[in-house]
Every structure is written in structure tokens, then in C-alpha cells.
N, C-alpha and C. Protein backbone atom coordinates (compact mmCIF):
# COMPACT_ATOMS: atom_id res chain seq x y z
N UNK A 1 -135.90 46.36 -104.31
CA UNK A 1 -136.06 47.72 -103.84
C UNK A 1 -137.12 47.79 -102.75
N UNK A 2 -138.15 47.02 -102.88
CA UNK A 2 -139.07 46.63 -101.79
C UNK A 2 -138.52 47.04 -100.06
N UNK A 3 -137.64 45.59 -100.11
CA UNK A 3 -137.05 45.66 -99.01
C UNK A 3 -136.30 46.53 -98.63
N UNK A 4 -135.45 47.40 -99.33
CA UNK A 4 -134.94 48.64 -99.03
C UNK A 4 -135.72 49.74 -98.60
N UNK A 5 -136.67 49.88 -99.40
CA UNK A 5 -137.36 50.80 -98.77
C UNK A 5 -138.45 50.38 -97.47
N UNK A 6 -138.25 49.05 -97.14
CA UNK A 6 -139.10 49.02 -95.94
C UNK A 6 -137.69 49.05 -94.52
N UNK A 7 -136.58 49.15 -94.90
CA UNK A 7 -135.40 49.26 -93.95
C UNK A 7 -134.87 50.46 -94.04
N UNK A 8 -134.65 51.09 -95.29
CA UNK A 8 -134.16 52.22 -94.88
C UNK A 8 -135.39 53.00 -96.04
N UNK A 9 -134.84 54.16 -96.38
CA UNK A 9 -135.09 55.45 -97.23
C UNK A 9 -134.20 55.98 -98.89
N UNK A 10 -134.91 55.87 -99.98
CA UNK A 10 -134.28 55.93 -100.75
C UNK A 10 -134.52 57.56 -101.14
N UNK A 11 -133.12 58.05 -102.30
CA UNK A 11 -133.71 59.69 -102.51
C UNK A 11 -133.19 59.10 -104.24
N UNK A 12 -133.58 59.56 -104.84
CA UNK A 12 -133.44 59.40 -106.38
C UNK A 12 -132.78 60.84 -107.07
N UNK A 13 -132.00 60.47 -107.77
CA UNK A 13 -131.19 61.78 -108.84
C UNK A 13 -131.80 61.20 -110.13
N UNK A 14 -132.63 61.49 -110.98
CA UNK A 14 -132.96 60.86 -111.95
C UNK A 14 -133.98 62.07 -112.85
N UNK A 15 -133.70 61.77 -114.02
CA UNK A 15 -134.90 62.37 -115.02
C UNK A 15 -136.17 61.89 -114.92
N UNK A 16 -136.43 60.76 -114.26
CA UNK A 16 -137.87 60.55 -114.14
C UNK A 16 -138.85 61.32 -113.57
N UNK A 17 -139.84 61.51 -113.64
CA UNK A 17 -140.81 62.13 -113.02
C UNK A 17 -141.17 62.01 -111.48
N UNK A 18 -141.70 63.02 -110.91
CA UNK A 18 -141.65 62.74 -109.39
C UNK A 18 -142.12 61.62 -109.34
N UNK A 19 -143.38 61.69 -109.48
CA UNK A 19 -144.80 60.98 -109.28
C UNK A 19 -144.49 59.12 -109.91
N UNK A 20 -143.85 58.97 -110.35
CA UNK A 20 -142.92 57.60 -110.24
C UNK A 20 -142.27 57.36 -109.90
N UNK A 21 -140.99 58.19 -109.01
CA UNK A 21 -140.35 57.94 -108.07
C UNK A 21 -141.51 57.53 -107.20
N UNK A 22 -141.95 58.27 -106.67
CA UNK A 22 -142.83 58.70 -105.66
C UNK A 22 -143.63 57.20 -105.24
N UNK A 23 -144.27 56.05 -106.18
CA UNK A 23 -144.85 55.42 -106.16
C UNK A 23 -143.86 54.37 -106.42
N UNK A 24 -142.93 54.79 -106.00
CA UNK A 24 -141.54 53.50 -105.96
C UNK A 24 -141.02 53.74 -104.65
N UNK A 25 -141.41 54.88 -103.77
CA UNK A 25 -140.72 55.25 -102.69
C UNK A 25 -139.83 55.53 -102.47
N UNK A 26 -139.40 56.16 -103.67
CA UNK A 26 -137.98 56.89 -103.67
C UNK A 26 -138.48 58.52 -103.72
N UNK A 27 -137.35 59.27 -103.12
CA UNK A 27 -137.77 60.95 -102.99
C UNK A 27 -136.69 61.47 -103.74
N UNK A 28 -138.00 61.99 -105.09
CA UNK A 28 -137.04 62.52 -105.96
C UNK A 28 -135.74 63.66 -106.02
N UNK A 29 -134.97 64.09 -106.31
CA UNK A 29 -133.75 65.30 -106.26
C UNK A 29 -133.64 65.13 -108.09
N UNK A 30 -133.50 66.38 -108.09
CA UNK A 30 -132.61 66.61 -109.79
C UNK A 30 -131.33 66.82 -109.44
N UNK A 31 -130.72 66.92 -108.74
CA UNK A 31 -129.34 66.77 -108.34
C UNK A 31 -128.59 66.18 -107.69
N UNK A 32 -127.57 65.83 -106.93
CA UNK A 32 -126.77 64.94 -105.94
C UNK A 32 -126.94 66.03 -104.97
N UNK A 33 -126.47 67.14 -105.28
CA UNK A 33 -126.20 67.84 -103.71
C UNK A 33 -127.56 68.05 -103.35
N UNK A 34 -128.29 68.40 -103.52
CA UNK A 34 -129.98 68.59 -103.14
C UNK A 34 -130.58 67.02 -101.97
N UNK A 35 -129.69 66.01 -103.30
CA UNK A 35 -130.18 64.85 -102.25
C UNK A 35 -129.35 64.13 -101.35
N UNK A 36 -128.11 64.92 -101.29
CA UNK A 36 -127.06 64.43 -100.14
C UNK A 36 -127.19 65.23 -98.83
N UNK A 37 -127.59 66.71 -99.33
CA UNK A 37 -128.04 67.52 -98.12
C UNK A 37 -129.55 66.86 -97.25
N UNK A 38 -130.51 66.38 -98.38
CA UNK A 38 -131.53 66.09 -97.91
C UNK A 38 -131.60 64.92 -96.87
N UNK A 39 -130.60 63.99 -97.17
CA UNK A 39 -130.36 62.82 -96.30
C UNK A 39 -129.75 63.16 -95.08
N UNK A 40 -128.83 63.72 -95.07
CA UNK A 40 -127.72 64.31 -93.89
C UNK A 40 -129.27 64.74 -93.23
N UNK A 41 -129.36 65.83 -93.81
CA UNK A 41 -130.74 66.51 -92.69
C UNK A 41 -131.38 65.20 -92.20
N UNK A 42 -131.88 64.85 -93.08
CA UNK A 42 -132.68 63.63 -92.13
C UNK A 42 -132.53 62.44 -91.03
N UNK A 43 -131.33 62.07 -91.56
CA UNK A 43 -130.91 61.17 -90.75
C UNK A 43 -129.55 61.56 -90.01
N UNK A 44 -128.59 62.85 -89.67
CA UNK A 44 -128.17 63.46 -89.08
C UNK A 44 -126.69 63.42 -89.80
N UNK A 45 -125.87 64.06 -89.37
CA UNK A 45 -124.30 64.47 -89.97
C UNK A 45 -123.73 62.69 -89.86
N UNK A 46 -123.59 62.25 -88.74
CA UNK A 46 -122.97 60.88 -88.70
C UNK A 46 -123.59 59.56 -89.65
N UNK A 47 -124.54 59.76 -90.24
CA UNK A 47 -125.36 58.68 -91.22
C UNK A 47 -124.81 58.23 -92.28
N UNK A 48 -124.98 57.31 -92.75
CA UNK A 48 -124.13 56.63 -94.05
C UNK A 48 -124.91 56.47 -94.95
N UNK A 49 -124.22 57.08 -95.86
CA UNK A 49 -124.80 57.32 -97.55
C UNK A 49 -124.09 56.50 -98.74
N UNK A 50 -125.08 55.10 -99.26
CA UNK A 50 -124.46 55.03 -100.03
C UNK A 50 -125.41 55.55 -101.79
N UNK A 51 -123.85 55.99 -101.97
CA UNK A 51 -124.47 56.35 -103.78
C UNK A 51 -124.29 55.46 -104.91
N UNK A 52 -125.10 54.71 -105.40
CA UNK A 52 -125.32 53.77 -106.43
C UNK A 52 -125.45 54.62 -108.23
N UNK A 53 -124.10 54.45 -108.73
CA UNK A 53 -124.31 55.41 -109.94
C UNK A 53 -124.61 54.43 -110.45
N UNK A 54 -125.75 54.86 -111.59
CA UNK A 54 -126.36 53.84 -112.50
C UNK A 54 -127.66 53.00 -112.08
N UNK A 55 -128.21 53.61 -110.56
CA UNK A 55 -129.22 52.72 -109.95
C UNK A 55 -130.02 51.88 -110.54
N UNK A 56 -130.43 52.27 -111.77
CA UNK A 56 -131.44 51.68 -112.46
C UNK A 56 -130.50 50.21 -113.29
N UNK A 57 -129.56 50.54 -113.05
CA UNK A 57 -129.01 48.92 -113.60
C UNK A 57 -128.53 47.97 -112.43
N UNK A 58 -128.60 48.81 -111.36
CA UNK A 58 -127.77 47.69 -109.81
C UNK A 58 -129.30 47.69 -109.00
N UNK A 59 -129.37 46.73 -108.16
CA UNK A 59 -129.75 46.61 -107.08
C UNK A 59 -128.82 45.85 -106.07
N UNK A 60 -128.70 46.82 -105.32
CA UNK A 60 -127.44 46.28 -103.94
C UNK A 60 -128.51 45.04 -102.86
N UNK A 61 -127.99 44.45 -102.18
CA UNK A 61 -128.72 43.89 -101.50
C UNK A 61 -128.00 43.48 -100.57
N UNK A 62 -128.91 43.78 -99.54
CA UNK A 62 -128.25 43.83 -97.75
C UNK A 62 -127.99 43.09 -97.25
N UNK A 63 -126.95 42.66 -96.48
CA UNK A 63 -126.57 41.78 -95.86
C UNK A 63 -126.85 41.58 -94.55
């Protein structure tokens, strides 16, 4: 997750607490749409989103 977050930006849907996201560098959402809007905004309408259900059991890794 390191490296992910030093390449791109993570947003988290999770019951955890901000403040551990937060110190994982992930930006917390209690919802999907909260954090699908939040990404679009940020990185613009054409940006690619991927959604990892179950994050806490996958780590994807970049090619």
C-alpha cells in the first residue's frame, strides 16, 4: 500500500475510523458514492477508478 500511495491516491469505504485511515493515507468515505464523487472531482471526469471490494484482504500491485 506504501507504494500506492506514493503513485497514486487512495479513498477508503470502511468502518474504520478516520484517524487510521488517515495514517495509512487513505481518505476516508462511509460510502461508495461520497468516494467515487470525491475522486472524479479530483482527478477529473476522464480518470480511472479502480474499486477493490474486500480491500483489506487484496492488495493489487502495479504493473
Amino acid at each position: 500500500m506504501a507504494e500506492i500511495a506514493v503513485k497514486g491516491e487512495m479513498w477508503g469505504v470502511t468502518d474504520l475510523d478516520d484517524e487510521t485511515l488517515q495514517k495509512a493515507f487513505i481518505k476516508p468515505y462511509k460510502n461508495l458514492q461520497q468516494a467515487f464523487d470525491a475522486a472524479r472531482e479530483a482527478k477529473g471526469p476522464q480518470a480511472r477508478v479502480l474499486i477493490i471490494m474486500n480491500g483489506s484482504m487484496s492488495i493489487p500491485m502495479l504493473q
